[in-house]
N, C-alpha and C. Protein backbone atom coordinates (compact mmCIF):
# COMPACT_ATOMS: atom_id res chain seq x y z
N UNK A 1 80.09 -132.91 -251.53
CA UNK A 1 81.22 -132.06 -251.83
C UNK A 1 82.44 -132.92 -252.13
N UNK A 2 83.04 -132.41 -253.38
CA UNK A 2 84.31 -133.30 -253.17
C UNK A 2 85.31 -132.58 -252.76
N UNK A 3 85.74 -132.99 -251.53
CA UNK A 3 87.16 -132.66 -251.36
C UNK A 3 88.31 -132.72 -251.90
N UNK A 4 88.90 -133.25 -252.69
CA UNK A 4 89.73 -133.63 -253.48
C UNK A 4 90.01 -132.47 -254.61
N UNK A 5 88.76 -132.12 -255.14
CA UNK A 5 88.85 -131.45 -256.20
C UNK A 5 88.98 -129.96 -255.95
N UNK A 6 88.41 -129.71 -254.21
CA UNK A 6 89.11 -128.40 -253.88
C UNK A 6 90.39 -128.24 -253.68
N UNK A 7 91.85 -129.57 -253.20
CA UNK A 7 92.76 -129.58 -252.63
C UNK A 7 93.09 -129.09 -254.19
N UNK A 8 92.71 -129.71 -255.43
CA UNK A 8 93.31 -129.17 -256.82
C UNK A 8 93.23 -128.75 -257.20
N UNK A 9 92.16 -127.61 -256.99
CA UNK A 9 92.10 -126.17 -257.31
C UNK A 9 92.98 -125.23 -256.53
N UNK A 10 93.05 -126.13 -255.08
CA UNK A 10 94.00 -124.86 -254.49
C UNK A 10 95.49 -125.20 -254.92
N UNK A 11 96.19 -126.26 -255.37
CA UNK A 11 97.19 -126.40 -255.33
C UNK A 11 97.71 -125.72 -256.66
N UNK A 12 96.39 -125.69 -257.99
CA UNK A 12 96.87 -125.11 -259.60
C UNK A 12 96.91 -123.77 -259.70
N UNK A 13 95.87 -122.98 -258.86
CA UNK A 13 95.47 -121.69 -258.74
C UNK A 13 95.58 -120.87 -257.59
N UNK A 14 96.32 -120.94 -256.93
CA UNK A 14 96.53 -121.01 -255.17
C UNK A 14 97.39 -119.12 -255.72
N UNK A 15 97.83 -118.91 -256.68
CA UNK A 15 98.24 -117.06 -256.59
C UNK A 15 97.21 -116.27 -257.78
N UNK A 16 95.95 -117.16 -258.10
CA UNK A 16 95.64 -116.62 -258.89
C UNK A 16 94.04 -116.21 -258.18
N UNK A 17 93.98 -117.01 -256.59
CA UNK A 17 92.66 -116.62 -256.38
C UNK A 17 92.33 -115.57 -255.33
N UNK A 18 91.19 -114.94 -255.33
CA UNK A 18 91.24 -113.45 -254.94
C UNK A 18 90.59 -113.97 -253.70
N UNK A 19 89.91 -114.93 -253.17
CA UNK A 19 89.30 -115.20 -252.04
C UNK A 19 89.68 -117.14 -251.64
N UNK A 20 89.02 -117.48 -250.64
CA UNK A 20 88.95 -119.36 -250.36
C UNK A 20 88.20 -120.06 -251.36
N UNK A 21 88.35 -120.99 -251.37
CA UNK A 21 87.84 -121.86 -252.19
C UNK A 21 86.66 -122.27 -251.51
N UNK A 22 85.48 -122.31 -252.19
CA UNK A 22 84.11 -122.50 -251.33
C UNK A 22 83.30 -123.32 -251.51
N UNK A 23 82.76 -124.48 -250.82
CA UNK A 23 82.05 -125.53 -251.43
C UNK A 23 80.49 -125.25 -250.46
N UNK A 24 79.21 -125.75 -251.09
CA UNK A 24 78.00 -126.18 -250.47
C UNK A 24 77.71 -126.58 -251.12
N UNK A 25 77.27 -128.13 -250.53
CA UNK A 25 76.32 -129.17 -251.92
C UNK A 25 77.10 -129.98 -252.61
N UNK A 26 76.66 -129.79 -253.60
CA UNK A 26 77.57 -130.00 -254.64
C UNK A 26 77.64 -128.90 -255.79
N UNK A 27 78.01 -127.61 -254.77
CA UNK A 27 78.79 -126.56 -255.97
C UNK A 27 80.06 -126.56 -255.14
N UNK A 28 81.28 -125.88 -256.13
CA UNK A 28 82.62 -125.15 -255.60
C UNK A 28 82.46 -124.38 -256.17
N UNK A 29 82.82 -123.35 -255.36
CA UNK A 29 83.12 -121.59 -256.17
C UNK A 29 84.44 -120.76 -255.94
N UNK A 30 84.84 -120.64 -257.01
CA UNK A 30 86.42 -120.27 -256.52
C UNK A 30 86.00 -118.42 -257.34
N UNK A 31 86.94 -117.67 -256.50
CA UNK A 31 86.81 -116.12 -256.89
C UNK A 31 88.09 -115.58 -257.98
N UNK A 32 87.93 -114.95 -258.69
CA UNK A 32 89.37 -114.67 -259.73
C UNK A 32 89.33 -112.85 -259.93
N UNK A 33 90.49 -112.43 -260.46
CA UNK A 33 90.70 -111.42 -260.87
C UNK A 33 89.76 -111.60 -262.37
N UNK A 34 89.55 -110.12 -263.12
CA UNK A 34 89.01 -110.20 -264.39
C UNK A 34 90.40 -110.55 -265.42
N UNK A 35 91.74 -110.11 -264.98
CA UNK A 35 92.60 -110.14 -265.90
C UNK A 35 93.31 -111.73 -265.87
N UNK A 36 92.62 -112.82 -264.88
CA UNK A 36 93.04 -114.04 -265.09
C UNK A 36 91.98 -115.21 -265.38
N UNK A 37 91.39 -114.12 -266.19
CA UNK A 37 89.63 -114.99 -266.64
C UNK A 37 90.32 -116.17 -267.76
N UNK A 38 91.30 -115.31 -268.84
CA UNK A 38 91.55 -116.41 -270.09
C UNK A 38 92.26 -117.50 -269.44
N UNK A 39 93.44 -117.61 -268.83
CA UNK A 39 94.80 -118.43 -268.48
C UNK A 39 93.76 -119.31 -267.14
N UNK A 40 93.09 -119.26 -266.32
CA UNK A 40 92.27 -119.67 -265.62
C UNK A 40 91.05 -120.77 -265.96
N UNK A 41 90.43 -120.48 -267.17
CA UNK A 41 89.21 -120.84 -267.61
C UNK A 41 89.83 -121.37 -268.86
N UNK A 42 91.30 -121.72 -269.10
CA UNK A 42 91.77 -122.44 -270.48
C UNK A 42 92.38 -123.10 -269.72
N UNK A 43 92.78 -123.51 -268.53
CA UNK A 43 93.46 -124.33 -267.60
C UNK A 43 92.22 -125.44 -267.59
N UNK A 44 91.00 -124.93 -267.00
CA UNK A 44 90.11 -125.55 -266.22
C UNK A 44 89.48 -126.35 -267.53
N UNK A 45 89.44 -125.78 -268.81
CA UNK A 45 88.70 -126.10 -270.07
C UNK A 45 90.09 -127.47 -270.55
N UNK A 46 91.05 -126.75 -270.48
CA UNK A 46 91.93 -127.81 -271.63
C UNK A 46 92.83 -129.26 -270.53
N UNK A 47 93.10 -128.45 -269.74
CA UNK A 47 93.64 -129.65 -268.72
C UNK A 47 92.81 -130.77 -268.35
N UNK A 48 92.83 -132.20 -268.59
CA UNK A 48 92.63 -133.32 -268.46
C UNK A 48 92.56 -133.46 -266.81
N UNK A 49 93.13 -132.92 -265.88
CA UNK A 49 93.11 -132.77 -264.50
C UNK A 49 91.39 -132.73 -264.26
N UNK A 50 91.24 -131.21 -265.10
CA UNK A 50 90.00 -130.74 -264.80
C UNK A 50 88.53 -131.20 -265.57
N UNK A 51 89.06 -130.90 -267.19
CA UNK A 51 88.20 -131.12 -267.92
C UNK A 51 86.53 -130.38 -268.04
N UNK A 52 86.72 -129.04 -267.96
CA UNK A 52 85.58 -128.33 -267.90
C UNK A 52 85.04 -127.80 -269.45
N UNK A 53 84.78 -129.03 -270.19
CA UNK A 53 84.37 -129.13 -271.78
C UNK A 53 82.79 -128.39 -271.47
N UNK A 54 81.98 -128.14 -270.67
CA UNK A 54 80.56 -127.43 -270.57
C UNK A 54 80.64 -126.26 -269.38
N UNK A 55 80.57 -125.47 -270.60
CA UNK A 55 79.65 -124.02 -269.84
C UNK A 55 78.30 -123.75 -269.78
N UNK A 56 77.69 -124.30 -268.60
CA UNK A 56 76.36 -124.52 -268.61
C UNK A 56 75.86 -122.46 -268.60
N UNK A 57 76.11 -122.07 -267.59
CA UNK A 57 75.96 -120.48 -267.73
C UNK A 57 77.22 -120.09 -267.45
N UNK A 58 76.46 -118.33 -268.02
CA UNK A 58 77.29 -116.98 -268.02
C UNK A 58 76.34 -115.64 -267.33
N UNK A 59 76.42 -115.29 -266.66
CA UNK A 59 75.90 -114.36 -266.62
C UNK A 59 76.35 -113.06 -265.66
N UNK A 60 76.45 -111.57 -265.49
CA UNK A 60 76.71 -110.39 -265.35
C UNK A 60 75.83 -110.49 -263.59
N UNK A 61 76.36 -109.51 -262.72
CA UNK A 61 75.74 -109.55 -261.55
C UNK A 61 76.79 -108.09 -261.34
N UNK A 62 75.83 -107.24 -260.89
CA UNK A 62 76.07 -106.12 -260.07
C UNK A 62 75.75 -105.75 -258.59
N UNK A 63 76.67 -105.71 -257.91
CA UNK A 63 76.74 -105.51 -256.68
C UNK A 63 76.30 -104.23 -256.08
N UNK A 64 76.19 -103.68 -256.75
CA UNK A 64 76.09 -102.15 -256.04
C UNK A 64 77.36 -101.63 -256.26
N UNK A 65 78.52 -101.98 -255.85
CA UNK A 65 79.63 -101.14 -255.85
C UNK A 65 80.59 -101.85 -257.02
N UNK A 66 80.68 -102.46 -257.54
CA UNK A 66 81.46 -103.39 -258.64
C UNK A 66 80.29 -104.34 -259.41
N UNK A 67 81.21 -104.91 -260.57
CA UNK A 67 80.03 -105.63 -261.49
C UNK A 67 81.23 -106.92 -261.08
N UNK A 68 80.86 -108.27 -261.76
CA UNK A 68 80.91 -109.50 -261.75
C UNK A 68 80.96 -110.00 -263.05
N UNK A 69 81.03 -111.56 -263.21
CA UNK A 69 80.58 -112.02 -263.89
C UNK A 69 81.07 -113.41 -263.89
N UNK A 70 79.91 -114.36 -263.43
CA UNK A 70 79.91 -115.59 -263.30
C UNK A 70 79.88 -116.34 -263.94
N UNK A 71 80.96 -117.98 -264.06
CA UNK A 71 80.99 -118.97 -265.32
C UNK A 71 79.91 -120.17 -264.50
N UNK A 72 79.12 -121.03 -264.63
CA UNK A 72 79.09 -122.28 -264.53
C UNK A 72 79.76 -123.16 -265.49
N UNK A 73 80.20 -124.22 -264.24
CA UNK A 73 80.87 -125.26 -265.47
C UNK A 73 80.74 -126.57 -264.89
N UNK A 74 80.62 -127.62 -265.53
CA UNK A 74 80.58 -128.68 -265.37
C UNK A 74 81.37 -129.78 -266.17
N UNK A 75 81.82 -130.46 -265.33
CA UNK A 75 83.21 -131.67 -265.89
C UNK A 75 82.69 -132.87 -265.23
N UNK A 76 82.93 -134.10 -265.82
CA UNK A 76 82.77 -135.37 -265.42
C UNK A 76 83.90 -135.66 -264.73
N UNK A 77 85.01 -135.15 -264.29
CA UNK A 77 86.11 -135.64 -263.26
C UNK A 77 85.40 -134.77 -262.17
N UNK A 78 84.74 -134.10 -261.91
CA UNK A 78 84.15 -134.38 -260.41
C UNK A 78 82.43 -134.26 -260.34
N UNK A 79 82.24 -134.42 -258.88
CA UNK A 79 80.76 -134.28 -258.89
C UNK A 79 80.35 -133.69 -258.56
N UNK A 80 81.32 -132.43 -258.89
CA UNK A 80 80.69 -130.97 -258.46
C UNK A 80 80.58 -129.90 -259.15
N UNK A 81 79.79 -129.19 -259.63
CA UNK A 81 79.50 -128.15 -260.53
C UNK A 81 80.46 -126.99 -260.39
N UNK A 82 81.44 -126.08 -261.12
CA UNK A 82 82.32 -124.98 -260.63
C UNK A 82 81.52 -123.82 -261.25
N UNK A 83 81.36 -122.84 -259.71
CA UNK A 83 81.38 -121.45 -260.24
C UNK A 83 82.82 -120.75 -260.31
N UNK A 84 82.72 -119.87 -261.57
CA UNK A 84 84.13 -119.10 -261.51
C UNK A 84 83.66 -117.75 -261.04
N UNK A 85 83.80 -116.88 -260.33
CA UNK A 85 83.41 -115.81 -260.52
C UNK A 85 84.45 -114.70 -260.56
N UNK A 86 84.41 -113.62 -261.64
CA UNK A 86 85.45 -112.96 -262.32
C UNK A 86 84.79 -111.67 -261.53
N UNK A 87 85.97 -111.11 -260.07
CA UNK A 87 85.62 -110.16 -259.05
C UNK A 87 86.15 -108.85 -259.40
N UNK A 88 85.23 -107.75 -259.17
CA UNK A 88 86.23 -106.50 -258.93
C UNK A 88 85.52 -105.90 -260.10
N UNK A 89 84.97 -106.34 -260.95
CA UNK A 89 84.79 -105.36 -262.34
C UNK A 89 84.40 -104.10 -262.29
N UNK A 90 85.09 -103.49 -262.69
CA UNK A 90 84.56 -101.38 -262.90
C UNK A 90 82.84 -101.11 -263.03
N UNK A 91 82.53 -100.57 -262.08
CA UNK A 91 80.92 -99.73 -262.37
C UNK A 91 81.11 -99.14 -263.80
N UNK A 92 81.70 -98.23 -263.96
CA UNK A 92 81.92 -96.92 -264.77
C UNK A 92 82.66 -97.85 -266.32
N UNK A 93 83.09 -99.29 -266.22
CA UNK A 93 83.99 -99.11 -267.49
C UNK A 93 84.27 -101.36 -267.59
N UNK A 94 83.00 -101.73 -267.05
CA UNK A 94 83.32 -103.18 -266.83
C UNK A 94 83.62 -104.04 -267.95
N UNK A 95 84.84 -105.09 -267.67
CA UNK A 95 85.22 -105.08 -269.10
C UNK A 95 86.20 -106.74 -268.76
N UNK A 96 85.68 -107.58 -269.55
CA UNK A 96 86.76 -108.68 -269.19
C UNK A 96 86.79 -109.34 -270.30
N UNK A 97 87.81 -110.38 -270.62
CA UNK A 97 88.29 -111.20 -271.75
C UNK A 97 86.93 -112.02 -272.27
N UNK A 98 86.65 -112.32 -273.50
CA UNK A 98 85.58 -113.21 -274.22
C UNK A 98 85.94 -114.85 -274.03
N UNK A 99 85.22 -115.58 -273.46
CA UNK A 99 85.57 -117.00 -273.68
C UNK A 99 84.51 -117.60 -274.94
N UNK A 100 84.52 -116.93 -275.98
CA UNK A 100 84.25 -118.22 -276.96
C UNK A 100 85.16 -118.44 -277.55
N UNK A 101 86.74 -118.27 -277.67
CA UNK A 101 87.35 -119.37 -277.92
C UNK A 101 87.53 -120.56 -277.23
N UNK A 102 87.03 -120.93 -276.33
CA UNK A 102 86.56 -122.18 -275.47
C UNK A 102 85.29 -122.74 -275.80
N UNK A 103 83.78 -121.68 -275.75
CA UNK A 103 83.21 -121.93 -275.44
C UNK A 103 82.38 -121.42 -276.87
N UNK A 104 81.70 -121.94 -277.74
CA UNK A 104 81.12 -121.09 -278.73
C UNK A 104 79.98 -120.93 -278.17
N UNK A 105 79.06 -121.11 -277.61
CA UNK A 105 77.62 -120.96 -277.50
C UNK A 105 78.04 -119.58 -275.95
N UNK A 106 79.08 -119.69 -275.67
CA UNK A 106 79.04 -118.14 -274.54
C UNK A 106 78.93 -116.85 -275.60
N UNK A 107 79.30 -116.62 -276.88
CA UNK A 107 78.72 -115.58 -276.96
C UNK A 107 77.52 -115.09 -277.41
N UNK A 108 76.23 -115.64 -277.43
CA UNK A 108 74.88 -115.06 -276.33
C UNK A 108 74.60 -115.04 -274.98
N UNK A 109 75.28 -115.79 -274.47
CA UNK A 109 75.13 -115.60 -273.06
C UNK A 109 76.46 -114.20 -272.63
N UNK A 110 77.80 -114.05 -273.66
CA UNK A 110 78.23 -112.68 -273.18
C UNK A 110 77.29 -111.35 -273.95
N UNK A 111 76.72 -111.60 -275.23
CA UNK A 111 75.98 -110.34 -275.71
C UNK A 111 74.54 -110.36 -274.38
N UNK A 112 74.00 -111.25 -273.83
CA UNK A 112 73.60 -110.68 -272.73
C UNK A 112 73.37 -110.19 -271.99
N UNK A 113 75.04 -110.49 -270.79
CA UNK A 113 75.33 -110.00 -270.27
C UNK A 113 75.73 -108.40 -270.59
N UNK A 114 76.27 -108.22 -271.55
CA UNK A 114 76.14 -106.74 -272.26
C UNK A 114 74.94 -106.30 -271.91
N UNK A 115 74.24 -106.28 -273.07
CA UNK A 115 72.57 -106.13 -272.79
C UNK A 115 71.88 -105.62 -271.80
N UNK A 116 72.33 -106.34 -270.58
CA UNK A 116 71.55 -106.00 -269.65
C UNK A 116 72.32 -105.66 -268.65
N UNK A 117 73.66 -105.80 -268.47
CA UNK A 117 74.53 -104.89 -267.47
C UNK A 117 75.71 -103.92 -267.99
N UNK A 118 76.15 -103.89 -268.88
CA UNK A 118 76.99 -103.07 -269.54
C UNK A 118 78.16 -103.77 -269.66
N UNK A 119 78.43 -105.04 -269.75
CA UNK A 119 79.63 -105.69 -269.63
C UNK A 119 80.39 -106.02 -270.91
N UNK A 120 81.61 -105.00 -271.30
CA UNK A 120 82.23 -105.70 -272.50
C UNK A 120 83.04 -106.78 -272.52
N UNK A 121 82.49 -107.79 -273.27
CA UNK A 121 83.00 -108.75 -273.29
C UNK A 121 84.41 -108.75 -274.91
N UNK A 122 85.59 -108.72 -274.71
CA UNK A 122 86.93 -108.23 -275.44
C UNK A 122 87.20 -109.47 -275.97
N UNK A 123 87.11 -109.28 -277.50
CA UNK A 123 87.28 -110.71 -278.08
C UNK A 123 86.07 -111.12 -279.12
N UNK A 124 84.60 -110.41 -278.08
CA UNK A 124 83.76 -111.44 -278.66
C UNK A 124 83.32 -110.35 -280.07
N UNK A 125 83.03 -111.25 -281.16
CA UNK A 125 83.11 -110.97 -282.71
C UNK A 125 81.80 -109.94 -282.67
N UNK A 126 80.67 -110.58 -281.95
CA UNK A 126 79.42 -109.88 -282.21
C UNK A 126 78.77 -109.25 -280.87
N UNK A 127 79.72 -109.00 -280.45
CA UNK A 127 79.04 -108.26 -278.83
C UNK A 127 77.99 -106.43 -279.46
N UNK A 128 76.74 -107.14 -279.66
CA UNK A 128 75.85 -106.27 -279.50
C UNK A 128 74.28 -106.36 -279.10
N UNK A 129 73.52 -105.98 -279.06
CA UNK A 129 72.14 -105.99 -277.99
C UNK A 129 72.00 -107.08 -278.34
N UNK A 130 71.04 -107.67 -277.51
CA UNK A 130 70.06 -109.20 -277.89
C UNK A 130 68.99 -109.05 -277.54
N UNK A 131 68.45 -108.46 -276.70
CA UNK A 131 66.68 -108.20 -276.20
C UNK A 131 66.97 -106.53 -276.15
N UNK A 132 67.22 -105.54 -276.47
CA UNK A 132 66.97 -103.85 -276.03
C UNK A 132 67.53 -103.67 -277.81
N UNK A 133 66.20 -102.78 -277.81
CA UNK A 133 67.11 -101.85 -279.18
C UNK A 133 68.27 -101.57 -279.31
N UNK A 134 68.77 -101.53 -280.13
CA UNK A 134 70.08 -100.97 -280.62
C UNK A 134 70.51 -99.66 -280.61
N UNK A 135 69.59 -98.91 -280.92
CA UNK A 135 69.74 -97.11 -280.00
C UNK A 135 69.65 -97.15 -278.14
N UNK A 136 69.19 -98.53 -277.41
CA UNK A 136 68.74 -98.14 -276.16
C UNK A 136 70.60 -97.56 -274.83
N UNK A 137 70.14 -97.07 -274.44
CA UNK A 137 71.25 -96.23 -274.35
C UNK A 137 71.62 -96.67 -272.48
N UNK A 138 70.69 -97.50 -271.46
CA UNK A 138 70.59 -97.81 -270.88
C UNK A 138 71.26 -99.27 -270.41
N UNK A 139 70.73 -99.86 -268.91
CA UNK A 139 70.98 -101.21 -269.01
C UNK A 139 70.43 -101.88 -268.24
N UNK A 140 69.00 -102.63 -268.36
CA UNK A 140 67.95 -102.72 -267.46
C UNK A 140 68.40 -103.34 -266.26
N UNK A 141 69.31 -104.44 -265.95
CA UNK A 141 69.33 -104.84 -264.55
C UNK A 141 70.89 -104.70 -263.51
N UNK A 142 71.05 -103.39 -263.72
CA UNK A 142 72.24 -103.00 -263.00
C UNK A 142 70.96 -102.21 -261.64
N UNK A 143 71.79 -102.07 -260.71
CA UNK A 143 71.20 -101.45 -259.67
C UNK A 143 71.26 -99.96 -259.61
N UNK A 144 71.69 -99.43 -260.49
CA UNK A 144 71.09 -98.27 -260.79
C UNK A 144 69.99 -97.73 -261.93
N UNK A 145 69.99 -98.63 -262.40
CA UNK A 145 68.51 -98.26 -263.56
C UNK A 145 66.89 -98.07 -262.66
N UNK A 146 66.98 -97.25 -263.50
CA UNK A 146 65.01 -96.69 -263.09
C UNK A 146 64.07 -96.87 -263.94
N UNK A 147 63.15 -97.06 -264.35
CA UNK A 147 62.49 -97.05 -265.30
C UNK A 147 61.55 -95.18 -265.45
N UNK A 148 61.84 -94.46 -266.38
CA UNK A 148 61.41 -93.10 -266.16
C UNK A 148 60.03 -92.32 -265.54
N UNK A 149 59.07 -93.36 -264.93
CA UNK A 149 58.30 -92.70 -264.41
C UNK A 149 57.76 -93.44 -263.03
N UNK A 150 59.02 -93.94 -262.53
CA UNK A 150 59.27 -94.29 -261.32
C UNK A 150 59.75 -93.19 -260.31
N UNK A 151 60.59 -92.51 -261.10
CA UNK A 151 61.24 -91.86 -260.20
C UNK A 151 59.90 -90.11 -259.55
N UNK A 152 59.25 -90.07 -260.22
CA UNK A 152 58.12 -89.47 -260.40
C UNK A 152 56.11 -89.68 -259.61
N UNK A 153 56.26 -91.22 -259.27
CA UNK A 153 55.42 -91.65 -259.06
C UNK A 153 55.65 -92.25 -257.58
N UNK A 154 54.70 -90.93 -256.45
CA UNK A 154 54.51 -92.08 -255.50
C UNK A 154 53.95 -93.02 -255.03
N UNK A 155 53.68 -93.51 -254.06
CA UNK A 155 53.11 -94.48 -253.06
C UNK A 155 51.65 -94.92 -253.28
N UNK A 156 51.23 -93.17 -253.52
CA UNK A 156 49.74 -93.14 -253.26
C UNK A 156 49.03 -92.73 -254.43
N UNK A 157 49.92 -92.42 -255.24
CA UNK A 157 49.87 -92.09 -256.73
C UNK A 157 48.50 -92.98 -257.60
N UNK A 158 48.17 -94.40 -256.74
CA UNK A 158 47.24 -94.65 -257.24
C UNK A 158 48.00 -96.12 -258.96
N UNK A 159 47.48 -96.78 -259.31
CA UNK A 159 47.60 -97.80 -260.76
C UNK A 159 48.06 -96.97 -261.83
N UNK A 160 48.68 -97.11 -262.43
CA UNK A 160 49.14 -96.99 -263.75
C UNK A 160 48.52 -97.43 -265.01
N UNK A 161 48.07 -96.80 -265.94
CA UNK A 161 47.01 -97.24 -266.75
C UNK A 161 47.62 -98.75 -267.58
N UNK A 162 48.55 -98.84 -267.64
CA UNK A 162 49.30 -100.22 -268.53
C UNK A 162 48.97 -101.21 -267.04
N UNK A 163 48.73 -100.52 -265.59
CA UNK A 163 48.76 -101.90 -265.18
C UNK A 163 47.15 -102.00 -264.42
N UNK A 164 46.51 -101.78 -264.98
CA UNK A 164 44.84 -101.85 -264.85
C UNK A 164 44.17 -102.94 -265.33
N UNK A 165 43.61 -103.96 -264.54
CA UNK A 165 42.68 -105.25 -265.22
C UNK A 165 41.38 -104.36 -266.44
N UNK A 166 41.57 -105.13 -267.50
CA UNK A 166 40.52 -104.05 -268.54
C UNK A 166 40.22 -105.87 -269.29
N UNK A 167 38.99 -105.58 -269.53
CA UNK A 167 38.26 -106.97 -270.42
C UNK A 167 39.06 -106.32 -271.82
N UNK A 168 38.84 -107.90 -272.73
CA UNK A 168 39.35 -107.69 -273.40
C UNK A 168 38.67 -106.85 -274.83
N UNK A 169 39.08 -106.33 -275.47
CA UNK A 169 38.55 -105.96 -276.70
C UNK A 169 37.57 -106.15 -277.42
N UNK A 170 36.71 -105.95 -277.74
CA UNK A 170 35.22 -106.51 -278.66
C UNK A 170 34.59 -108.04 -277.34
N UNK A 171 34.84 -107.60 -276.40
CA UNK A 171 33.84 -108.72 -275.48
C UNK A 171 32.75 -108.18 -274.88
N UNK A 172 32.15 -108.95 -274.89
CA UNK A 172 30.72 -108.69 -274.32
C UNK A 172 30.34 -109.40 -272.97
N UNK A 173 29.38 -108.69 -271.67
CA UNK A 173 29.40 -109.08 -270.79
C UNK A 173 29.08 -110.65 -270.74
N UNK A 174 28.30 -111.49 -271.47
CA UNK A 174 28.24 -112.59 -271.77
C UNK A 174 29.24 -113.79 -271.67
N UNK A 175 30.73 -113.17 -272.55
CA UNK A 175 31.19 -113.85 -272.97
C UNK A 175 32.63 -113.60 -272.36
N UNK A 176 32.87 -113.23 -271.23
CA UNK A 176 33.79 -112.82 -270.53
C UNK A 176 33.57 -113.32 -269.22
N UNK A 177 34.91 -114.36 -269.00
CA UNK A 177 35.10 -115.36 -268.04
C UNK A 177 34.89 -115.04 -266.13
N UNK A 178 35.51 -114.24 -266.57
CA UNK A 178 35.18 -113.33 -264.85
C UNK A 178 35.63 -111.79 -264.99
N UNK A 179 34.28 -111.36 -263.96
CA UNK A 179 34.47 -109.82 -263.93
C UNK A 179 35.35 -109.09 -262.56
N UNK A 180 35.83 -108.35 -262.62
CA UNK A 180 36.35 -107.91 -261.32
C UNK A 180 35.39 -107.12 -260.73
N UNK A 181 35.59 -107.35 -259.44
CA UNK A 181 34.07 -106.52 -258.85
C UNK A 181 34.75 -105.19 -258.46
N UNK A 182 33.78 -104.41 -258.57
CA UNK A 182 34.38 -102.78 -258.38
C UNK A 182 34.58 -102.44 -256.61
């Protein structure tokens, strides 16, 4: 852990952070508002202090009661990896500033986070699906998604035909590696 590099996070950002400054290992994780994501993460990117030229990840996290959304970053002035994490975000309406003007390769990692938690990312040029159709109206890994015949299916309900061991197609008992025994 470096110490040092927490005393200078607390001394640059000390009214801008929503929780302590937190080290294990060699991570630090400091907590932020969503509305001090740009002025925060252009401090940490452009200041020579810091020098956080790599955003290794991005990614969306839902809590149950609020959404998130976490930076990794990494700088050669210390030897410790920074999480940023941008706290508090709206269930109903989550929404925070775009860093690819810092960062060009964050926006797939923010159309992503879209993607799969509902997170608008404000700024970014092409924030739309990357793995879900473009009609899909859902958002597979928030903690309220179901998949529709979950909610329907109990305990004892027995396999699901998509998830049944079946040989494969045009094989013959011969030529088929192992059988499942009944």
């Amino acid at each position: 852990m470096d110490r040092a590099f927490k005393r200078r996070l607390e001394g640059r950002f000390a009214e801008r952070l929503t929780g302590p400054v937190r080290q294990r290992h060699d991570e630090t994780e400091i907590r932020i508002a969503a509305a001090d994501v740009t002025d925060t993460l252009r401090t940490l990117h452009d200041d020579p202090a810091f020098g956080f030229e790599f955003l290794s990840d991005l990614a969306g996290v839902d809590t149950g009661t609020y959404m998130q959304v976490v930076y990794h970053l990494w700088s050669d002035t210390t030897s410790d990896w920074l999480r940023v994490i941008a706290d508090g975000l709206s269930r109903e309406d989550p929404r925070v500033p775009s860093v690819t003007f810092l960062w060009k390769g964050a926006e797939w990692m923010e159309r992503e986070a879209y993607d799969m938690f509902g997170i608008t990312f404000e700024g970014n040029r092409d924030l739309r699906r990357i793995y879900m159709p473009p009609d899909y109206t859902s958002f597979p890994l928030r903690k309220d998604f179901y998949l529709a015949d979950d909610s329907a299916r109990s305990p004892g309900a027995g396999v699901r035909h998509m998830e049944r061991v079946h040989d494969p197609r045009n094989s013959t008992p011969g030529n088929t590696l192992r059988r499942a025994r009944a």
